[in-house]
N, C-alpha and C. Protein backbone atom coordinates (compact mmCIF):
# COMPACT_ATOMS: atom_id res chain seq x y z
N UNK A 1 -48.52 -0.71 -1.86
CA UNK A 1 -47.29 -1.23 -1.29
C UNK A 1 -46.11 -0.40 -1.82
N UNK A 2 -45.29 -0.18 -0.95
CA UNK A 2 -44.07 0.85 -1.57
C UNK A 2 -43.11 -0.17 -2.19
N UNK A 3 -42.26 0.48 -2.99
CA UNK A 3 -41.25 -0.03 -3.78
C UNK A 3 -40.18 0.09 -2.61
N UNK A 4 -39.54 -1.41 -2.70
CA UNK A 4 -38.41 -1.53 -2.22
C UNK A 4 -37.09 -0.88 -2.28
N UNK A 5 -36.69 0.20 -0.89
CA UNK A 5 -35.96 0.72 -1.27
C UNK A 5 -34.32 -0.25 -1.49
N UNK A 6 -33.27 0.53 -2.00
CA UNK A 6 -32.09 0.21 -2.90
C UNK A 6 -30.82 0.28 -1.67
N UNK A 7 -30.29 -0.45 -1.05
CA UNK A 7 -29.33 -0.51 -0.15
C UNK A 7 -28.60 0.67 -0.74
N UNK A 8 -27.77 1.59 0.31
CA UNK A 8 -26.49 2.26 -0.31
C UNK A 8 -25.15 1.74 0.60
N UNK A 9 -24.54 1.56 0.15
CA UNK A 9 -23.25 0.73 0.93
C UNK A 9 -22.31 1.89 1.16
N UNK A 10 -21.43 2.03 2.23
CA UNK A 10 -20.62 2.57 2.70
C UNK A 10 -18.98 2.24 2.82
N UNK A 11 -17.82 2.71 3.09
CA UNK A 11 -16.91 2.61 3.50
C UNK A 11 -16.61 1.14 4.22
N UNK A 12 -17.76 1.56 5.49
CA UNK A 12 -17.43 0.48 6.52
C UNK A 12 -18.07 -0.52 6.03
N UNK A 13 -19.41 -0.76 5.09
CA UNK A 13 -19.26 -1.97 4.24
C UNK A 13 -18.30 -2.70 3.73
N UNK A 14 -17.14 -2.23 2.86
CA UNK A 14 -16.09 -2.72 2.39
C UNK A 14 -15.41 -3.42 3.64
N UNK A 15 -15.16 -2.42 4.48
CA UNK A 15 -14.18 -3.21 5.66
C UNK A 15 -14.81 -3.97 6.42
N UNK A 16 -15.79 -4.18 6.35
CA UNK A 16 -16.67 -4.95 7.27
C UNK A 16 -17.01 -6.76 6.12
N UNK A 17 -16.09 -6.67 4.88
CA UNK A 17 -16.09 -7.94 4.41
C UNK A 17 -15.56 -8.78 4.94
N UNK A 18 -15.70 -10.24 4.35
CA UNK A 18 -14.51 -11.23 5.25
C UNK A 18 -13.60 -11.16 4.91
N UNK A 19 -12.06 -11.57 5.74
CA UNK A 19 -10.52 -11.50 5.24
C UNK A 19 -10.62 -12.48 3.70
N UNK A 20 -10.04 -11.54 2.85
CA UNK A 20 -9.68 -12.11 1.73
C UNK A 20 -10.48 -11.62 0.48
N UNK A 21 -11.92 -11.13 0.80
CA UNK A 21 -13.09 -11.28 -0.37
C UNK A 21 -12.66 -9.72 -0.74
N UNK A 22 -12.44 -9.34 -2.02
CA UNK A 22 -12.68 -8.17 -2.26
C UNK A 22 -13.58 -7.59 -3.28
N UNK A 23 -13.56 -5.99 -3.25
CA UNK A 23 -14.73 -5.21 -3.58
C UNK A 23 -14.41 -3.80 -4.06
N UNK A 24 -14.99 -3.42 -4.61
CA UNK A 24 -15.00 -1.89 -5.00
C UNK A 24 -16.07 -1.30 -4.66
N UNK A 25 -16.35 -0.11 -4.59
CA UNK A 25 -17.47 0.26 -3.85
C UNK A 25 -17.75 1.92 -4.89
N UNK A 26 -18.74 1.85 -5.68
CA UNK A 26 -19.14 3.11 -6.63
C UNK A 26 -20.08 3.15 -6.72
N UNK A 27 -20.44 4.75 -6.55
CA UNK A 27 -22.06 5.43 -5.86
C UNK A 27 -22.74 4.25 -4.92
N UNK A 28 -22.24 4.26 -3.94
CA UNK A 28 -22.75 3.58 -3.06
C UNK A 28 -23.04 2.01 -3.31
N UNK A 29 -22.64 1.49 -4.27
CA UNK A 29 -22.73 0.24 -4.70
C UNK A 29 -21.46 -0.53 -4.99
N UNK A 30 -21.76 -2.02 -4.19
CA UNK A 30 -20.69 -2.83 -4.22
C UNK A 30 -20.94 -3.68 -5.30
N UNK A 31 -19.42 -3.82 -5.99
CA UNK A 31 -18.94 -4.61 -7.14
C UNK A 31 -17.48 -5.47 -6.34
N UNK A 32 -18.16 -7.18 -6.42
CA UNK A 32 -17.32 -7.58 -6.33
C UNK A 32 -16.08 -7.72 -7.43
N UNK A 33 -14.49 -8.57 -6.88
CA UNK A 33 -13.78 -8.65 -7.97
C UNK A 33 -13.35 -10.24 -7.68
N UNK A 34 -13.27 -10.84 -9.11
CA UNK A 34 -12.46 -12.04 -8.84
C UNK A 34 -11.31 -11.91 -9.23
N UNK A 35 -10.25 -12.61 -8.82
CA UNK A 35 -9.05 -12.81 -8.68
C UNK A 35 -8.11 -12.59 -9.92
N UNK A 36 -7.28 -12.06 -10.06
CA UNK A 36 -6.81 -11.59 -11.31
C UNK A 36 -5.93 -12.54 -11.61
N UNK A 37 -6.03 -13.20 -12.81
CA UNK A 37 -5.08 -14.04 -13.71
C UNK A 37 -3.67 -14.07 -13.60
N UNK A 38 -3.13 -14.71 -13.89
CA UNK A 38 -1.30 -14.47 -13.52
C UNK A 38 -0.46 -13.95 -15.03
N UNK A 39 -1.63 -13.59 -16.15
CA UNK A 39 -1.20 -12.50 -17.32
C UNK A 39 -1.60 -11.49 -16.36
N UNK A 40 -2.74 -11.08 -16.36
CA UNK A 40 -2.91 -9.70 -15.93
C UNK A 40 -2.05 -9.17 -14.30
N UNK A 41 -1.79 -10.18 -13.64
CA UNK A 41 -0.46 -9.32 -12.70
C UNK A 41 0.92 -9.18 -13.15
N UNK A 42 1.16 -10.21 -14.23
CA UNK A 42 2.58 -9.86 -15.09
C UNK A 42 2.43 -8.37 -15.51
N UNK A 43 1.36 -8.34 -16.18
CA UNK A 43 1.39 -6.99 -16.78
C UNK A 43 1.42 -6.11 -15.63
N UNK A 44 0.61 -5.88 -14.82
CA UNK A 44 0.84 -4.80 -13.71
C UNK A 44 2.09 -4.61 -13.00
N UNK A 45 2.42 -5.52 -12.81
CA UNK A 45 4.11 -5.78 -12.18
C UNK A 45 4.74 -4.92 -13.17
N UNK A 46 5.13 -5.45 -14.71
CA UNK A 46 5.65 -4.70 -15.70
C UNK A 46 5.89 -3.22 -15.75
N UNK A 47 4.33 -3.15 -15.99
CA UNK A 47 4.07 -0.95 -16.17
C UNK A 47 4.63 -0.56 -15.18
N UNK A 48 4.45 -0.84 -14.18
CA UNK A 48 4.39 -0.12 -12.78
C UNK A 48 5.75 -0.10 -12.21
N UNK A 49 6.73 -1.27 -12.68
CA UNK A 49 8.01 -1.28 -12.53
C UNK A 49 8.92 -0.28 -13.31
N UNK A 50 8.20 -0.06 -14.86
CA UNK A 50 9.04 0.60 -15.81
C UNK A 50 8.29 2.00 -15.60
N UNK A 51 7.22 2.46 -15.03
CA UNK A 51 6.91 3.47 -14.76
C UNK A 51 7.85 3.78 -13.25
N UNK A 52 7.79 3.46 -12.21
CA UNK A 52 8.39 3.98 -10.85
C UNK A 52 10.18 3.76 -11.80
N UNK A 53 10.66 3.15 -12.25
CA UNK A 53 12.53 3.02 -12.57
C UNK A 53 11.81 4.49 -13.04
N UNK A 54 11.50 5.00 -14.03
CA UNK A 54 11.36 5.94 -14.96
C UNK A 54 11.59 7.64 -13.54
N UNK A 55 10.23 7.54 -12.59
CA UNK A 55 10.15 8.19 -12.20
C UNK A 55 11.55 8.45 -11.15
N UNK A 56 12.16 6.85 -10.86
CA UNK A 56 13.28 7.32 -9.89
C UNK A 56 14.37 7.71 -10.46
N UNK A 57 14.57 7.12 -12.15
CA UNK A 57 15.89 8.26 -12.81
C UNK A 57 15.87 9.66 -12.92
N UNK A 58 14.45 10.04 -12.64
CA UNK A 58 14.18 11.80 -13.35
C UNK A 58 13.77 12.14 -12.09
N UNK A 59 14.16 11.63 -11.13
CA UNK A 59 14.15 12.26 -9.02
C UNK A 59 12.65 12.71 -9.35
N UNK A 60 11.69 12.38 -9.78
CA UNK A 60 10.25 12.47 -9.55
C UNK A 60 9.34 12.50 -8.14
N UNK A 61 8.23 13.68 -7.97
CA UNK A 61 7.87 13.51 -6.80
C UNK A 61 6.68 12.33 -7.15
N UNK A 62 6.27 11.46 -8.11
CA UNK A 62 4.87 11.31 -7.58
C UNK A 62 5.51 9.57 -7.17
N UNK A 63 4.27 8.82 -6.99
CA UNK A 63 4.65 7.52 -6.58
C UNK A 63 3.57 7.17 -7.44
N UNK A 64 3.73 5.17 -7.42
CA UNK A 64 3.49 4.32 -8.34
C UNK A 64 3.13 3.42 -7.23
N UNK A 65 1.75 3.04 -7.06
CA UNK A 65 1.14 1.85 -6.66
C UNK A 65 0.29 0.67 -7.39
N UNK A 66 0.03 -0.08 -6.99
CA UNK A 66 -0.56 -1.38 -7.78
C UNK A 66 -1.51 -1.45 -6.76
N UNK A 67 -2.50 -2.68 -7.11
CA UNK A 67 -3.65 -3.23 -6.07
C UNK A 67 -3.47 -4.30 -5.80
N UNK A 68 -3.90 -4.13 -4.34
CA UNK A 68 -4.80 -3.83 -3.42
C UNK A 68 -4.36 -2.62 -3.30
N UNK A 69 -4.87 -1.54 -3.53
CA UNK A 69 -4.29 -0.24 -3.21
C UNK A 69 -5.59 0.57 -3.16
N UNK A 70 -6.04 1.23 -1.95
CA UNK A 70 -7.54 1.56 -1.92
C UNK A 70 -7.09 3.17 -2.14
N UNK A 71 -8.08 3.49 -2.93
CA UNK A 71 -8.26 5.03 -3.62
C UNK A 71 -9.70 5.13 -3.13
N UNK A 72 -9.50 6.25 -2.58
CA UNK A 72 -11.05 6.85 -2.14
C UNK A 72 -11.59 8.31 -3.27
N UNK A 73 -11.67 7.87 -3.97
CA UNK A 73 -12.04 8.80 -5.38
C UNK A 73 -12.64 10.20 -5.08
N UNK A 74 -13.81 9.77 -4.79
CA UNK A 74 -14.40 11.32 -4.78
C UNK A 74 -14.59 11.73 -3.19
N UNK A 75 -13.64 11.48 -2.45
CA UNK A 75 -13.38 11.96 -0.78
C UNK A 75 -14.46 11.56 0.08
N UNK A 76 -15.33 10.49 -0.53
CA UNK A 76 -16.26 10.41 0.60
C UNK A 76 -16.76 9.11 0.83
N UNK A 77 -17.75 8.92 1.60
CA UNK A 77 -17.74 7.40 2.00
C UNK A 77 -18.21 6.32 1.09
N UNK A 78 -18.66 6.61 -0.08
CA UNK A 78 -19.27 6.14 -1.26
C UNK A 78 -19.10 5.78 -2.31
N UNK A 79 -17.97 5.49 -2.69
CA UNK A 79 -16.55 5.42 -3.78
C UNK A 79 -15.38 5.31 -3.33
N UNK A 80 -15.11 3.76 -3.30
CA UNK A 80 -13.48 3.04 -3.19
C UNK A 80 -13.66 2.50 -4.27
N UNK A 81 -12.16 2.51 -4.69
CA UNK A 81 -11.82 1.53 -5.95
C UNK A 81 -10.48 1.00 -5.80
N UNK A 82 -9.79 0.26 -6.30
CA UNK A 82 -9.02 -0.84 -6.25
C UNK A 82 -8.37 -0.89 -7.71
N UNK A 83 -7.63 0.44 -8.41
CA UNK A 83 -7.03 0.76 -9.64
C UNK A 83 -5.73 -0.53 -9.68
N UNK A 84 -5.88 -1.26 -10.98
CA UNK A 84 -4.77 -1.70 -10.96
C UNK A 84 -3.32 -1.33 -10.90
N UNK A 85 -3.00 -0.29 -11.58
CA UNK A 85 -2.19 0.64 -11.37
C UNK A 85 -2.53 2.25 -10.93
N UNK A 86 -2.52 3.31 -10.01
CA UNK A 86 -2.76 4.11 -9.51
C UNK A 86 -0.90 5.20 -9.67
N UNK A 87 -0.67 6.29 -9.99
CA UNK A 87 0.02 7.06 -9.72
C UNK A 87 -0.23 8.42 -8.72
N UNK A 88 0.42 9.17 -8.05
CA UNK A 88 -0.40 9.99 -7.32
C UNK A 88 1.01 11.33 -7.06
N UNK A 89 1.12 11.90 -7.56
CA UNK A 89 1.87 13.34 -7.54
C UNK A 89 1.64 14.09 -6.35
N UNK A 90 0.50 14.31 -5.51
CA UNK A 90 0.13 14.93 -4.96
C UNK A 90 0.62 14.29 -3.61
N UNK A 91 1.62 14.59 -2.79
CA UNK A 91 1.74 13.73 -1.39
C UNK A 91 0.98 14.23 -0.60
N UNK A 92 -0.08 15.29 -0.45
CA UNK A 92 -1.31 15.19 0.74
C UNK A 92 -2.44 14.62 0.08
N UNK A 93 -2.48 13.48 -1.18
CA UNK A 93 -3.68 13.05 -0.95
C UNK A 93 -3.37 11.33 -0.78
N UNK A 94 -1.95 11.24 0.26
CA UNK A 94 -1.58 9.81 0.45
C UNK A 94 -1.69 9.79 1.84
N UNK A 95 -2.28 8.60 2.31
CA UNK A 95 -2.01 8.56 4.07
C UNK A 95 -2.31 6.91 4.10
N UNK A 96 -2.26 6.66 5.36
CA UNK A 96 -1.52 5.00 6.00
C UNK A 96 -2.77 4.36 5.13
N UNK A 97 -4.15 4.94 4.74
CA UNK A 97 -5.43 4.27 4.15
C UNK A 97 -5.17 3.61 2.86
N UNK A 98 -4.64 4.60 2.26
CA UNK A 98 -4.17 4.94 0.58
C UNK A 98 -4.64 6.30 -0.04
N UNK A 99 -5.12 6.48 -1.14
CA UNK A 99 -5.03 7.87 -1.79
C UNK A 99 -6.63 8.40 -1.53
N UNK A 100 -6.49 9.58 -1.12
CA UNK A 100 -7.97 10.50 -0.93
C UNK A 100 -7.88 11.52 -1.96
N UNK A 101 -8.52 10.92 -2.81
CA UNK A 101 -8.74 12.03 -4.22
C UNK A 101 -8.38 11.58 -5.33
N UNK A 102 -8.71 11.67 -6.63
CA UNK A 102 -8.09 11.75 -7.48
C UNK A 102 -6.66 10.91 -8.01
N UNK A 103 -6.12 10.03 -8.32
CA UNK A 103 -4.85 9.87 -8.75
C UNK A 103 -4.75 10.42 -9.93
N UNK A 104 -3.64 10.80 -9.97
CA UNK A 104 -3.31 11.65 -11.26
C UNK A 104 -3.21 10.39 -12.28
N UNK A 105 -2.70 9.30 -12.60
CA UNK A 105 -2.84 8.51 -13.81
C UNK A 105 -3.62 7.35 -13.27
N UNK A 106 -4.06 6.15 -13.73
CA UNK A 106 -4.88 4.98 -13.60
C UNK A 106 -4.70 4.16 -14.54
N UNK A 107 -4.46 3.11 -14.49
CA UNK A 107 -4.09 2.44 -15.59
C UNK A 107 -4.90 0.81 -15.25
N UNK A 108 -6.00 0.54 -16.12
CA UNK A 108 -6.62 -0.59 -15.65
C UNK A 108 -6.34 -1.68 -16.50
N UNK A 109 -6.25 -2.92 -15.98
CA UNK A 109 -6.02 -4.28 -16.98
C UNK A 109 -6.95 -5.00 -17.16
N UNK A 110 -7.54 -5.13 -18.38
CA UNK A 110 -9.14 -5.48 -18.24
C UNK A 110 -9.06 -7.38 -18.89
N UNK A 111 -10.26 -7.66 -17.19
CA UNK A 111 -9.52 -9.17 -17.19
C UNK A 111 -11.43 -9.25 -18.15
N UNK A 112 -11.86 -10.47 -17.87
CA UNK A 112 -13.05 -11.02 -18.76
C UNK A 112 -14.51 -10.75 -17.69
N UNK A 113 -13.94 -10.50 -16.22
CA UNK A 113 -15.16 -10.00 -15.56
C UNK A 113 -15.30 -8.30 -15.13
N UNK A 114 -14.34 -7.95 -15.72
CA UNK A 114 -14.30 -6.43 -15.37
C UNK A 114 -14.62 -5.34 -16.99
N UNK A 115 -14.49 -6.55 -18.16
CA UNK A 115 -14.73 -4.98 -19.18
C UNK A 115 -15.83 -4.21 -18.97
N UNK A 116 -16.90 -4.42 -18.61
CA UNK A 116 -18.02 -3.04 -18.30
C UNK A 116 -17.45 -2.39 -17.53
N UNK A 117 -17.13 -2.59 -16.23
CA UNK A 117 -16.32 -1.56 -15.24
C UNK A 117 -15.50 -1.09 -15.75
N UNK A 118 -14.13 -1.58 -16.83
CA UNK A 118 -12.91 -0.58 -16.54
C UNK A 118 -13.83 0.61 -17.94
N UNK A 119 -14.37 -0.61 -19.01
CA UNK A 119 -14.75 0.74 -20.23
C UNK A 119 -15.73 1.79 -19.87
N UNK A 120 -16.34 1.41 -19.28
CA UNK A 120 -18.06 2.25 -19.16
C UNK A 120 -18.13 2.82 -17.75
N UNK A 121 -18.36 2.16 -16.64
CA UNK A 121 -18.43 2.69 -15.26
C UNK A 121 -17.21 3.63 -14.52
N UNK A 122 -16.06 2.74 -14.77
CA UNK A 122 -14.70 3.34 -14.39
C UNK A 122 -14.57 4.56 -14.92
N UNK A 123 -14.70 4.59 -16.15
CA UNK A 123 -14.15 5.77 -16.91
C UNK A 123 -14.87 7.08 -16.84
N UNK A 124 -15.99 6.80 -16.89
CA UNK A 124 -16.98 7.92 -16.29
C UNK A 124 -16.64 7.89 -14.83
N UNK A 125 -16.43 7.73 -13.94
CA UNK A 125 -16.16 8.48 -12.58
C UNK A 125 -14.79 8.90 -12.40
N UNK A 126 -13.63 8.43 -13.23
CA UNK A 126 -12.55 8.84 -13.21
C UNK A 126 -12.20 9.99 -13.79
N UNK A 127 -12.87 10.23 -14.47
CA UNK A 127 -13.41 11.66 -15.55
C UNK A 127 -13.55 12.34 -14.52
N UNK A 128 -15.24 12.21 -13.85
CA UNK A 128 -16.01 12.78 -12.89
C UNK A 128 -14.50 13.31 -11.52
N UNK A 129 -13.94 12.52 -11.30
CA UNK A 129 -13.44 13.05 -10.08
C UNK A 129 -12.21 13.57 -10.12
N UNK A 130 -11.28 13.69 -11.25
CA UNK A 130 -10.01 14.45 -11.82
C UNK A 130 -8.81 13.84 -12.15
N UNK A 131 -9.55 12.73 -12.54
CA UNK A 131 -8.35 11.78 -12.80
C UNK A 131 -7.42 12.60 -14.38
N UNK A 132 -6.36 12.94 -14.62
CA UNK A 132 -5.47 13.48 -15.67
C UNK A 132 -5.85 12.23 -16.88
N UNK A 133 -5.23 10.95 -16.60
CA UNK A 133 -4.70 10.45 -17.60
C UNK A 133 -5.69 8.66 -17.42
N UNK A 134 -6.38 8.16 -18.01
CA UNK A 134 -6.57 6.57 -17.90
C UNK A 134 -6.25 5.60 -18.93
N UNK A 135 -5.55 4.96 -18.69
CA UNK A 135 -4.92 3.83 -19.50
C UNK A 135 -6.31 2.55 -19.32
N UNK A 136 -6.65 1.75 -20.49
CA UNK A 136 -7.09 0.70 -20.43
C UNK A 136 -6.37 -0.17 -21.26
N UNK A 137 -5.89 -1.27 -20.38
CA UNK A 137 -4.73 -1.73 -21.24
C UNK A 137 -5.45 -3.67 -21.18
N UNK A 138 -5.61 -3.58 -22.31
CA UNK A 138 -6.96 -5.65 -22.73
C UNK A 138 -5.56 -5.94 -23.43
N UNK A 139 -5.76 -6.99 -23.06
CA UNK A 139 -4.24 -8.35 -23.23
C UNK A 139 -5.63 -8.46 -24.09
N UNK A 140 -6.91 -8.92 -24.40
CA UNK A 140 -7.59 -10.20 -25.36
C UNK A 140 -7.17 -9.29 -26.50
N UNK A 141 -7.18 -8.21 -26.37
CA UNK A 141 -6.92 -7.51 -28.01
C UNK A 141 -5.49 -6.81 -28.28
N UNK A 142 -4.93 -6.96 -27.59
CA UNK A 142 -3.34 -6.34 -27.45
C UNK A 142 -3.77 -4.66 -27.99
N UNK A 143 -4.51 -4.22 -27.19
CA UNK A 143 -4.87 -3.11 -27.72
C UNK A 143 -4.72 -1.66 -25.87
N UNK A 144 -4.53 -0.83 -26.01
CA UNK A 144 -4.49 0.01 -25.18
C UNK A 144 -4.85 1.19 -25.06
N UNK A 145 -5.77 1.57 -24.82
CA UNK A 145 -6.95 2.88 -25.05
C UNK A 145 -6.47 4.25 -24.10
N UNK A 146 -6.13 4.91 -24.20
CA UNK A 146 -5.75 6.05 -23.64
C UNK A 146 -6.65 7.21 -23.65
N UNK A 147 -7.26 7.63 -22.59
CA UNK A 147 -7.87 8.90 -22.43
C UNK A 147 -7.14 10.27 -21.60
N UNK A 148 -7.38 11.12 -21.80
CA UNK A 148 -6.65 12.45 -21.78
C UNK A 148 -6.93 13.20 -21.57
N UNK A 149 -8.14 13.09 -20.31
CA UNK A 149 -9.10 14.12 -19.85
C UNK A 149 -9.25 15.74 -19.55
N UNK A 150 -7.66 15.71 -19.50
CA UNK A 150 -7.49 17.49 -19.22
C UNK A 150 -7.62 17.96 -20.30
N UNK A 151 -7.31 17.01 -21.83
CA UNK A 151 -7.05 18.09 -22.87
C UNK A 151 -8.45 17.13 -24.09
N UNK A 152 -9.64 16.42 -23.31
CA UNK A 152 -10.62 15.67 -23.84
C UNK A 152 -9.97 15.08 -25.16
N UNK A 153 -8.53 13.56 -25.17
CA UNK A 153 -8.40 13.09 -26.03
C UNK A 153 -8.22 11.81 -25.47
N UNK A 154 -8.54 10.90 -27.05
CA UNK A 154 -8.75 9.58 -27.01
C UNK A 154 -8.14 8.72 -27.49
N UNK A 155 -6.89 8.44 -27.49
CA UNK A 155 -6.10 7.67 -28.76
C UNK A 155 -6.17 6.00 -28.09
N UNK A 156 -5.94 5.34 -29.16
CA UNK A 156 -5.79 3.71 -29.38
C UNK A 156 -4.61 3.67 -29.45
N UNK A 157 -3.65 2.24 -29.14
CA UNK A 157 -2.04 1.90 -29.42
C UNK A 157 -2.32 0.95 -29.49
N UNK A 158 -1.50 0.03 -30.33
CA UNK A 158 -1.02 -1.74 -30.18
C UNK A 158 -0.26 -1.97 -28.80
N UNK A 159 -0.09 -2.83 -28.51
CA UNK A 159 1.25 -3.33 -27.87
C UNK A 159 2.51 -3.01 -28.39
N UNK A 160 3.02 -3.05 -29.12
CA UNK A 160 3.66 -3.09 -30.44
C UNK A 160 3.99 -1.46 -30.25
N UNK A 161 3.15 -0.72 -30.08
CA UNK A 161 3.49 1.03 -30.24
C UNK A 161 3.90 1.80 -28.72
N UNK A 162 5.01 2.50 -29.15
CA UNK A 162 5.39 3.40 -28.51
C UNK A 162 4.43 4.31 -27.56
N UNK A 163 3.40 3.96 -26.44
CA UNK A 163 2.59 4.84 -25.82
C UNK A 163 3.13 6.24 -24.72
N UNK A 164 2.75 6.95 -25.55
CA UNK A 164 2.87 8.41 -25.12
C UNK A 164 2.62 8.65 -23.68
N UNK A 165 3.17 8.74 -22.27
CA UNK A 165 2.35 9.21 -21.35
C UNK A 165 2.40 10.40 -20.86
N UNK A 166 1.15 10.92 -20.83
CA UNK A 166 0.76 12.46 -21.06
C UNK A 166 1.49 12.89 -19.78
N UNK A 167 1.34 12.71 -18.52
CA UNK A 167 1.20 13.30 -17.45
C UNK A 167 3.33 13.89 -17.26
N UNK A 168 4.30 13.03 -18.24
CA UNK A 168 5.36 12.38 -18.40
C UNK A 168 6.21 12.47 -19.68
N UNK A 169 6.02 14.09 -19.89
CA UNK A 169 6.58 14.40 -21.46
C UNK A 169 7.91 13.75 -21.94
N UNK A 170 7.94 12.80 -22.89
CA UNK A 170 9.16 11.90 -23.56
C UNK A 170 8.99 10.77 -23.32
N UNK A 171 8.13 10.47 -21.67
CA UNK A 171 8.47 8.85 -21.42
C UNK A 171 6.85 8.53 -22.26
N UNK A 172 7.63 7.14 -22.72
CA UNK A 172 6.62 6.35 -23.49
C UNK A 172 6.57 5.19 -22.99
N UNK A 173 6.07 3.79 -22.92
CA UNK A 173 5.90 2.68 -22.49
C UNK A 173 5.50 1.69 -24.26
N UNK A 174 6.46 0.52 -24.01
CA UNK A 174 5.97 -0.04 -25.21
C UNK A 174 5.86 -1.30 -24.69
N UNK A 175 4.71 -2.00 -24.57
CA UNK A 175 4.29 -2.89 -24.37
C UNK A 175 4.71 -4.51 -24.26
N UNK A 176 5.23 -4.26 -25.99
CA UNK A 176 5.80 -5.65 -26.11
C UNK A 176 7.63 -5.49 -26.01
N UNK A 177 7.80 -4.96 -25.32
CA UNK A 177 8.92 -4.68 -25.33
C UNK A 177 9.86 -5.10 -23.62
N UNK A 178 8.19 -5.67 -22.71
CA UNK A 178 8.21 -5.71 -21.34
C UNK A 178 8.01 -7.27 -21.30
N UNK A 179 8.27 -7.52 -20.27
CA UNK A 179 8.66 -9.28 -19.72
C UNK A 179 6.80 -9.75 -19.46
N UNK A 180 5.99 -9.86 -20.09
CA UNK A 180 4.72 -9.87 -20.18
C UNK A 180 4.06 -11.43 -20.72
């Protein structure tokens, strides 16, 4: 008897869910998401506000999105993700869908059903597909993990500390310092 083969899910899988249910979709496999806490959208609201003011005082080309914001990672039908925060420098890899390729920063808020995804799964394909900069930013530990893939570094911050963002020489983000 043969071994049962392994569904691979597609694009039009995702869109083919019901209104409302959402999903991420990596190497061909769907990961649902439940609903994010009303800490973890404070915080996204936060960054993403003091990141885009930042970028519109210094006439910056890139833009600043939040999720639902579909990123098609590695350009093909087999990898969507749903970054809590997404930045994207590049204006041909934005269209009416959302971003095809790469965002240059990522910044994930890791709720109690997502830490394997944002530490372990996420981070390895965000690596994999050219992501610059990933923020993992856990409210349970007031802790914020920064990776630095162009130049392979790894630093830790409190809330409490001044975080460096690479992509953004001078601007820093301090955590507790935001309406959170």
């Amino acid at each position: 008897m043969p071994l049962p083969r392994e569904r691979i899910y597609t694009i039009d899988d995702i869109y083919a869910l019901p209104e409302g249910e959402r999903a991420e979709l990596i190497d061909g496999q769907i990961y649902y998401m439940a609903p994010p806490s009303r800490k973890h959208q404070r915080i996204a609201l936060e960054i993403s506000a003091t990141i885009r003011e930042y970028i519109r005082k210094n006439n910056g080309p890139c833009e600043v999105d939040i999720a639902p914001f579909a990123v098609f990672l590695n350009r093909n039908d087999k990898t969507y993700v749903e970054p809590d925060i997404s930045v994207i420098c590049d204006p041909d890899k934005l269209n009416d869908k959302g971003c095809s390729g790469a965002p240059d920063w990522i910044i994930e808020i890791v709720s109690p059903s997502s830490r394997a995804m944002d530490y372990l799964t996420k981070l390895l394909n965000y690596k994999i597909a050219g992501v610059r900069e990933y923020w993992i930013v856990d409210p349970d530990k007031n802790r914020v993990t920064v990776y630095r893939f162009g130049i392979d570094k790894v630093d830790e911050y409190s809330f409490t500390d001044d975080i460096p963002a690479g992509i953004y020489p001078g601007f820093s983000i301090n955590l507790s310092k935001l309406d959170i």
